[in-house]
Protein backbone atom coordinates (compact mmCIF):
# COMPACT_ATOMS: atom_id res chain seq x y z
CA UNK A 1 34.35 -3.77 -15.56
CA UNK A 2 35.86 -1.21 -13.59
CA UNK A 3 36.07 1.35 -16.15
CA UNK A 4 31.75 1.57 -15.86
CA UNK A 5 32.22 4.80 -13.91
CA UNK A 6 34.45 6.15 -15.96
CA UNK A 7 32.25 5.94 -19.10
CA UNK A 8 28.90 6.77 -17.52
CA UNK A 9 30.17 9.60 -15.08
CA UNK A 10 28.72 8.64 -11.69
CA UNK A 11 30.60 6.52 -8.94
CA UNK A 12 27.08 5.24 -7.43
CA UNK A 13 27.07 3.33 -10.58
CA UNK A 14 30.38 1.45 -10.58
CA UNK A 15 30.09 -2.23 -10.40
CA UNK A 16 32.72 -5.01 -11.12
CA UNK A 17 30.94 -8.10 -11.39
CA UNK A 18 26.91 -9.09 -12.11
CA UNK A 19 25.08 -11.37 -10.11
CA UNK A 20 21.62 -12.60 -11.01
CA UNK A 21 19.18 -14.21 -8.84
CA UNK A 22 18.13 -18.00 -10.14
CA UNK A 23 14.17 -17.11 -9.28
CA UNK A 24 14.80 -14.20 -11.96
CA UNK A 25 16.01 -16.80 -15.03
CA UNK A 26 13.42 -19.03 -14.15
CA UNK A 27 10.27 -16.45 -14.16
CA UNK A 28 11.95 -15.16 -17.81
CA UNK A 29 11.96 -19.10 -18.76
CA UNK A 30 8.76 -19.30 -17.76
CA UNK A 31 7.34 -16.25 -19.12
CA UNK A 32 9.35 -16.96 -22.71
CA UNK A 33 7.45 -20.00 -23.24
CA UNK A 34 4.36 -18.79 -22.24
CA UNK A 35 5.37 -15.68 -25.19
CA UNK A 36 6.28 -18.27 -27.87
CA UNK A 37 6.14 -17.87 -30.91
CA UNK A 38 6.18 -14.41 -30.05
CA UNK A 39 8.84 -12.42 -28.11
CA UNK A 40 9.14 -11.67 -23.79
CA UNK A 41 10.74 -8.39 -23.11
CA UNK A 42 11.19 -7.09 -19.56
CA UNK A 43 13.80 -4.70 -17.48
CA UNK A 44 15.96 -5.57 -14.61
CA UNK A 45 15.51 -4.52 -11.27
CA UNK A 46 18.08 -4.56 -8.38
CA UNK A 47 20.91 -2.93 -6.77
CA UNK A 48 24.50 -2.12 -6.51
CA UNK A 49 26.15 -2.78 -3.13
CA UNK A 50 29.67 -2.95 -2.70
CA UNK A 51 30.33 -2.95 -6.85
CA UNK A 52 28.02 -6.08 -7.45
CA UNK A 53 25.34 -5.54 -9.59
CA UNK A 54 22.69 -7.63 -8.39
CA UNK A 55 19.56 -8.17 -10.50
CA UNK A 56 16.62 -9.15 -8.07
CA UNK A 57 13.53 -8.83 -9.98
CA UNK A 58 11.86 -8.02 -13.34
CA UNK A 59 9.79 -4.89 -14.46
CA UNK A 60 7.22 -5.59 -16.98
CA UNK A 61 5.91 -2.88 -19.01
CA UNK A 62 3.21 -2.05 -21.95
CA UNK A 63 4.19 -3.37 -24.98
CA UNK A 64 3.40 -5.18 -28.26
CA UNK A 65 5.23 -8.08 -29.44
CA UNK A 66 5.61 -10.72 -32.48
CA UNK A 67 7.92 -13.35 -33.65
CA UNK A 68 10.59 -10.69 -35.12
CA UNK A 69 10.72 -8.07 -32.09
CA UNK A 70 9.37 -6.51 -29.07
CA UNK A 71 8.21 -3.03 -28.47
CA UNK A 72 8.49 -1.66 -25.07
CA UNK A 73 6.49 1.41 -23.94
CA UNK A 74 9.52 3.27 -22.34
CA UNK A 75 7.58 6.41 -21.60
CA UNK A 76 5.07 4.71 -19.53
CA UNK A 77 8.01 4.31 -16.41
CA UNK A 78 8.07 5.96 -13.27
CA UNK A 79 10.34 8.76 -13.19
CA UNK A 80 11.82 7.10 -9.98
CA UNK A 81 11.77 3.64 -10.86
CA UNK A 82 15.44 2.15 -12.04
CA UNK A 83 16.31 -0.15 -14.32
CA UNK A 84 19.41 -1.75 -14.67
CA UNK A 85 19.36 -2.98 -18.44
CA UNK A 86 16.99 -5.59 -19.92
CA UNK A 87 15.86 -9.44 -21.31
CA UNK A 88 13.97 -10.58 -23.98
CA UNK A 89 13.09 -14.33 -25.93
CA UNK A 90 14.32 -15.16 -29.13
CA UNK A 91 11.66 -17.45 -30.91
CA UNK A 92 15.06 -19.42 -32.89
CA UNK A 93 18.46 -21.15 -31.75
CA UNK A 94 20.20 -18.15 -31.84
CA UNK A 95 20.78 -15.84 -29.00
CA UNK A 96 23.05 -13.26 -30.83
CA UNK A 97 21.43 -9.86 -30.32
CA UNK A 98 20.06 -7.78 -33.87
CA UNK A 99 20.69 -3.93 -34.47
CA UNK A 100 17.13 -3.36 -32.79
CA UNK A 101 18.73 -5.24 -29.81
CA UNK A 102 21.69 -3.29 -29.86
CA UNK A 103 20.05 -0.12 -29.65
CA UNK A 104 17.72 -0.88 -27.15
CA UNK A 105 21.06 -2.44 -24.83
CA UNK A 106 22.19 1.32 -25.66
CA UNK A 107 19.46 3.41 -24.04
CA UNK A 108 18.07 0.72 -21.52
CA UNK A 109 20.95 0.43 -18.83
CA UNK A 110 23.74 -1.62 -18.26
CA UNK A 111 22.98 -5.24 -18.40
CA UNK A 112 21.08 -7.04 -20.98
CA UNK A 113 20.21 -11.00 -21.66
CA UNK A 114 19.02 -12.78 -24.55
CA UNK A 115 17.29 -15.99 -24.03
CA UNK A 116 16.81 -18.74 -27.19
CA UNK A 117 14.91 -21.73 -27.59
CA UNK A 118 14.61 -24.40 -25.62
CA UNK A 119 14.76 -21.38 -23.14
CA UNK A 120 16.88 -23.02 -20.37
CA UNK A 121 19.79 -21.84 -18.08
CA UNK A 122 21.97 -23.09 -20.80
CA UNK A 123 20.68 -21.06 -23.73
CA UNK A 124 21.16 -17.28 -21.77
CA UNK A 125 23.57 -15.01 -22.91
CA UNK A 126 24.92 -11.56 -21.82
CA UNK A 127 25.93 -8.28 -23.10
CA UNK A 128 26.73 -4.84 -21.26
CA UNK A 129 25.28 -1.77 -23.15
CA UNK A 130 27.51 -2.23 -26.62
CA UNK A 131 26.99 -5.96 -27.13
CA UNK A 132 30.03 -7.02 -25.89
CA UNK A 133 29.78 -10.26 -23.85
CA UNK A 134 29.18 -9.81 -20.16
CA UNK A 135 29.77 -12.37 -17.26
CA UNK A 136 27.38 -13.14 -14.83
CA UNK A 137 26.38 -15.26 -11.65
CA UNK A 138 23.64 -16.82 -10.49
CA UNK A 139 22.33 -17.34 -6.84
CA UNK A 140 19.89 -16.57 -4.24
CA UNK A 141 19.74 -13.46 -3.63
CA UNK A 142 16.43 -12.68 -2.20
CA UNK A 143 17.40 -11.69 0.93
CA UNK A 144 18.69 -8.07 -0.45
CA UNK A 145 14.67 -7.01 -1.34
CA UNK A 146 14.17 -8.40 2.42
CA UNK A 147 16.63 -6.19 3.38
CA UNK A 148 15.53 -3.72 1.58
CA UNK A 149 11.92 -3.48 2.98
CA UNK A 150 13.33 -3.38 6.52
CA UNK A 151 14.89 -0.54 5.58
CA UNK A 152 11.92 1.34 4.48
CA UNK A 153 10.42 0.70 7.97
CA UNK A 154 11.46 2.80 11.23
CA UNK A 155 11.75 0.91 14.61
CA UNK A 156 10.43 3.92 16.00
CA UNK A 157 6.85 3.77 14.27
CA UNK A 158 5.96 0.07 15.67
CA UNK A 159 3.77 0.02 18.50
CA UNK A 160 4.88 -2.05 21.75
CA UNK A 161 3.02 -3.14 24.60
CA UNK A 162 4.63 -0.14 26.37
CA UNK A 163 2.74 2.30 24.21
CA UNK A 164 -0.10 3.72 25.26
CA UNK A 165 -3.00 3.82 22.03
CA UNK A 166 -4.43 6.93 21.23
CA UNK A 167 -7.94 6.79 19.75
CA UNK A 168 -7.68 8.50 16.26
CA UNK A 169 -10.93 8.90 13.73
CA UNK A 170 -11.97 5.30 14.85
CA UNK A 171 -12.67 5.85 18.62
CA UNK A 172 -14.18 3.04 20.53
CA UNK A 173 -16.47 4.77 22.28
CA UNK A 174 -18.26 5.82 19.16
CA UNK A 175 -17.68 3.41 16.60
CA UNK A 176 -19.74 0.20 16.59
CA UNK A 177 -16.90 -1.46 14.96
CA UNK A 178 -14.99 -1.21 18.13
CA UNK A 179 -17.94 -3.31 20.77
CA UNK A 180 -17.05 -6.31 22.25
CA UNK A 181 -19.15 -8.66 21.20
CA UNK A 182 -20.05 -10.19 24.40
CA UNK A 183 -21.47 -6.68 25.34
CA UNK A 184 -24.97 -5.98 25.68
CA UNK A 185 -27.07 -4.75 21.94
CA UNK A 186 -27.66 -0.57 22.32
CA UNK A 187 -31.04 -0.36 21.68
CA UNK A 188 -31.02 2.12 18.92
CA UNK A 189 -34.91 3.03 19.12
CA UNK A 190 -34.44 3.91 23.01
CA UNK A 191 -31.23 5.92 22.19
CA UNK A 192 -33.40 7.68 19.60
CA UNK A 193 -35.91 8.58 21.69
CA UNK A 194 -33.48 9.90 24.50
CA UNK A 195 -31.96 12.45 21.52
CA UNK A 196 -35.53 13.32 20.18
CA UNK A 197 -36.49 14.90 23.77
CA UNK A 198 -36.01 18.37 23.63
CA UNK A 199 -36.50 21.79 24.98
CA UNK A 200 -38.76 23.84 22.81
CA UNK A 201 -38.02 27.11 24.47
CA UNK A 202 -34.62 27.36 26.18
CA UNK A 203 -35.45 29.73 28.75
CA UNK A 204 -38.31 27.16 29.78
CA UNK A 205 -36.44 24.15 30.58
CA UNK A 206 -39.81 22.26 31.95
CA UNK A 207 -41.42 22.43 28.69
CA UNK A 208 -40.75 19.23 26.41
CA UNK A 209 -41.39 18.06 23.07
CA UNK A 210 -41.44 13.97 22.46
CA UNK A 211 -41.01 12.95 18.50
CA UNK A 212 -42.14 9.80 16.96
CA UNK A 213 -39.44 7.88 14.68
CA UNK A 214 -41.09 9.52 11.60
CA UNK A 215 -40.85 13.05 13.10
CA UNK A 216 -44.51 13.82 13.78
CA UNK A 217 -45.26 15.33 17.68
CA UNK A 218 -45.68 12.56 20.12
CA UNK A 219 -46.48 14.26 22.57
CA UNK A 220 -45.83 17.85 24.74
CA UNK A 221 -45.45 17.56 28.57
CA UNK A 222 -44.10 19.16 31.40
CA UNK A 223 -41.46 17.90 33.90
């Protein structure tokens, strides 16, 4: 396996050995007899770290299938999601991968599986991009997508009890949401009335207009 780089150009790429998490087989088990008669086709995710290939999860993707293929809407990925090859059912005993398999191992990444009936651990085979048979291991490795969402968080953005809260768009002091609720009920027809007394002339600040709910003059007064 160590001439990957050398055939697809990039050293971020290189891997050595394939390891595939046992929670991965058992959701394409799963999934594959769910499918039958017709075929499952999905795409590997994962990562490379220190030249292990380690598939971690499955993409699923548009598609159409039947009990002679699977079609796979390709186009439809993110531009920055990657796939490391592919897996797909075989309705029959045979796990041997057809021309259509072969050139979808050939434009699909690196890895590929083929899964046949009964659809066990047993009955999995795997091929690199040409159809050529491919080792692989299985395990846990669930702790790498842990990893990998602790990675995407800074230390620096969680709050402690050292830091001090700064009221954003939702500030307590003007957002209902906010109240205690042991506090006292505002009494939203008294605050009303408070906001509805105003001056009517500004440079005659004894003059004052009261409104009733609907608007209409309550009454005029002076201080």
């Amino acid at each position: 396996m160590s001439f990957i780089s050398k055939l697809f150009g990039n050293v971020d790429e290189e891997f050595n050995e394939v390891r595939v998490d046992r929670e991965v087989l058992e959701s394409v088990i799963y999934y594959s007899k769910k499918a039958y008669p017709n075929e499952f086709l999905a795409f590997f995710d994962g990562k490379i770290k220190d030249k292990i290939l380690y598939i971690t999860g499955l993409i699923f993707m548009p598609g159409e299938t039947c009990e002679t293929g699977a079609v796979v809407h390709t186009d439809m990925i993110p531009i920055n999601t990657k796939y490391w090859g592919s897996v797909h059912s075989h309705p029959g005993p045979s796990a041997r991968p057809s021309d259509a398999d072969l050139k979808t191992f050939a434009k699909n990444g690196y890895f590929h599986m083929i899964v046949c009936l009964p659809y066990s651990f047993d009955t999995f085979k795997s091929y690199n991009r040409y159809g050529q048979h491919l080792d692989y291991k299985i395990g846990d490795y669930s702790y790498l997508i842990e990893n990998d969402f602790e990675d995407f968080f800074d230390e620096s953005d969680v709050l402690t009890d050292d830091d001090e809260f700064k009221p954003g768009f939702f500030d307590e002091k003007d957002d209902e949401f906010f109240k205690n609720p042991d506090e006292e009920p505002v009494n939203h027809y008294e605050e009303y009335e408070k906001r509805n007394q105003i001056n009517v002339i500004s440079n005659n600040p004894t003059l004052r207009i009261e409104l009733n709910p609907d608007g209409s003059i309550k009454k005029i007064f002076k201080e």
